[in-house]
Protein backbone atom coordinates (compact mmCIF):
# COMPACT_ATOMS: atom_id res chain seq x y z
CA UNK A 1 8.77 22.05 17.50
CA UNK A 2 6.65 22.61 14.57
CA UNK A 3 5.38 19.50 12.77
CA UNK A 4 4.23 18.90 9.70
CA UNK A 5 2.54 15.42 8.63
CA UNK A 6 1.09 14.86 4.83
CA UNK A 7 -1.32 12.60 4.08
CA UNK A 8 -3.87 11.51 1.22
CA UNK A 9 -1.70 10.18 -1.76
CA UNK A 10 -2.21 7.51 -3.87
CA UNK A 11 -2.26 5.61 -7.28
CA UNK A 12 -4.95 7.46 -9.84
CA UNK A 13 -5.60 6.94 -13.24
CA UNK A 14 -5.44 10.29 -15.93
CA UNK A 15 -8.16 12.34 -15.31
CA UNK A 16 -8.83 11.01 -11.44
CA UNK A 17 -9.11 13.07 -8.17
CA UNK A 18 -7.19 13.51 -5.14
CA UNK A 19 -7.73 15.25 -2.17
CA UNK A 20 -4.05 15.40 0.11
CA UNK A 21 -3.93 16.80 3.44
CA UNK A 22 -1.76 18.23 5.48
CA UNK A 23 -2.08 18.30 9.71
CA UNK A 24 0.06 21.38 11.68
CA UNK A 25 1.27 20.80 14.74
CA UNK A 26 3.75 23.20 17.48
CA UNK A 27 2.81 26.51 15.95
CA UNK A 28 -0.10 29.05 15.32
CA UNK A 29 -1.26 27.69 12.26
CA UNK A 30 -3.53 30.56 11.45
CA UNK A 31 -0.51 32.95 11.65
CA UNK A 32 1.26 31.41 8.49
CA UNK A 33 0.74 31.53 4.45
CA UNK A 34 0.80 28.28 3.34
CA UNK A 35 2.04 26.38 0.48
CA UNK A 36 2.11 23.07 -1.21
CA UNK A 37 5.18 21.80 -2.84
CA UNK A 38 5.64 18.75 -5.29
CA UNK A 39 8.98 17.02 -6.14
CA UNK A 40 10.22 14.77 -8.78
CA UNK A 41 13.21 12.71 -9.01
CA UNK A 42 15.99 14.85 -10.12
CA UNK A 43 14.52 18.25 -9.78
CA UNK A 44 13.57 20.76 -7.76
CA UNK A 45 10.99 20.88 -5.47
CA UNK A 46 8.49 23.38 -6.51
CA UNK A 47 5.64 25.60 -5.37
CA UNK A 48 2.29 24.44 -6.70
CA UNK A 49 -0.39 26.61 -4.97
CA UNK A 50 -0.24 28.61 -1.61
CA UNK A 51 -2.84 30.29 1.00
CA UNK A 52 -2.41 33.60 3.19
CA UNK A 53 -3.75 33.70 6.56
CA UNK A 54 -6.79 35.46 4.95
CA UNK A 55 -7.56 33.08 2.32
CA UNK A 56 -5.95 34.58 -0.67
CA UNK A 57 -4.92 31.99 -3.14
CA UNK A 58 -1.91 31.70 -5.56
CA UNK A 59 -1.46 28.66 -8.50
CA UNK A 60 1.07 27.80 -10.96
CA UNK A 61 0.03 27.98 -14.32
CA UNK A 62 0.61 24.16 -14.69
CA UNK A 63 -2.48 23.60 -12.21
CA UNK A 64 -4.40 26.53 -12.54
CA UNK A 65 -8.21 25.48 -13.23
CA UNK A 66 -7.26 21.80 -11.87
CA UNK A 67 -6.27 22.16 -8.33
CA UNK A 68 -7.34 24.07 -5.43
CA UNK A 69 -6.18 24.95 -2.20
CA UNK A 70 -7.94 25.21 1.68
CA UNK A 71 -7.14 25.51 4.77
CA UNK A 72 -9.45 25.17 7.74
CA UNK A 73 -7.72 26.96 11.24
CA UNK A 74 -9.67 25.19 13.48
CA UNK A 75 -7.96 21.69 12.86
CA UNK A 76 -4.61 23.32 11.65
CA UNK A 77 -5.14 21.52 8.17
CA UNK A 78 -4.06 22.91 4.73
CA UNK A 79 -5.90 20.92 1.56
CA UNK A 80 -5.06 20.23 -1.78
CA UNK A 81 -8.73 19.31 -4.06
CA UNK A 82 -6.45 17.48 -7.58
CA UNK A 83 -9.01 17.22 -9.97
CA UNK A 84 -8.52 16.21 -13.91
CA UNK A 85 -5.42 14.77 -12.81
CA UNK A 86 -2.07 14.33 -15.64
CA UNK A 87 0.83 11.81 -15.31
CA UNK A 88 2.90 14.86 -15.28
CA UNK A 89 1.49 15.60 -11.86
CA UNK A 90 3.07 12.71 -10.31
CA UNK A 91 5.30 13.58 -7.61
CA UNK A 92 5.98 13.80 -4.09
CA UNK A 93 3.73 16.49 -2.67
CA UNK A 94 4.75 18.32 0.92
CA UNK A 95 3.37 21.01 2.44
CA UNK A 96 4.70 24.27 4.19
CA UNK A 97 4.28 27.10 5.94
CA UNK A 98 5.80 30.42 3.83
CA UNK A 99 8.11 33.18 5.48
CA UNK A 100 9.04 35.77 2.67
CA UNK A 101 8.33 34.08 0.27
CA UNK A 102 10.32 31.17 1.26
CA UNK A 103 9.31 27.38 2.98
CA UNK A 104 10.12 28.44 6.54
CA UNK A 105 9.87 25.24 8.31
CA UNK A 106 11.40 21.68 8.23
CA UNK A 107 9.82 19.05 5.66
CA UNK A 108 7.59 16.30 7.00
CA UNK A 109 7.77 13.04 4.79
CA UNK A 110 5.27 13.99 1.85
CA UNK A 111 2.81 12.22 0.27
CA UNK A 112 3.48 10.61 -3.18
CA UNK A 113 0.87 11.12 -5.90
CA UNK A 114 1.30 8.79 -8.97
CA UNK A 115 -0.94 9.02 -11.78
CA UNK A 116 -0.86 6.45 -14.38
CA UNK A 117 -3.55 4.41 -16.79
């Protein structure tokens, strides 16, 4: 059973930095793309940057420049680097793994990011 387990949230003020995590468990990480998602009260949970099994990496244009995603295969760990952080990035962030194109797995419990003065 594949597990996924978020960690690395937090209170930060406007312009602060985050690094969130994300452990694998019950599958071969290395195989999978994989993607971080953030979710707000009342609306869709969305894709905020993803990773290919080679290291290709994909942003939305709301966190292009800001934030940037890892992944290291030996410990089956995705990262998200949140630098010049926004209140508008506060969410729920939860990680992935991507199957055309698509979260393929179930959610773990997400980490909430909050940034305020």
């Amino acid at each position: 059973q594949v597990q996924v387990v978020e960690s690395g949230g937090g209170l930060v003020q406007p312009g602060g930095s985050l690094r969130l995590s994300c452990a694998v468990s019950g599958t071969i990480f290395s195989y999978y793309t994989m993607g971080w998602y953030r979710q707000v009260p009342g609306k869709q949970r969305e894709l905020v940057a993803r990773i290919t099994s080679g290291a290709n990496t994909n942003y939305a244009d709301s966190v292009k420049g800001r934030f940037t995603i890892s992944r290291d295969n030996a410990k089956n760990t995705v990262y998200l680097q949140m630098n010049s952080l926004r209140p508008e990035d506060t969410a729920v962030y939860y990680c992935n793994t991507i199957q055309g194109g698509l979260p393929f797995h179930s959610w773990g419990q997400g980490t909430q990011v909050t940034v305020s003065p």
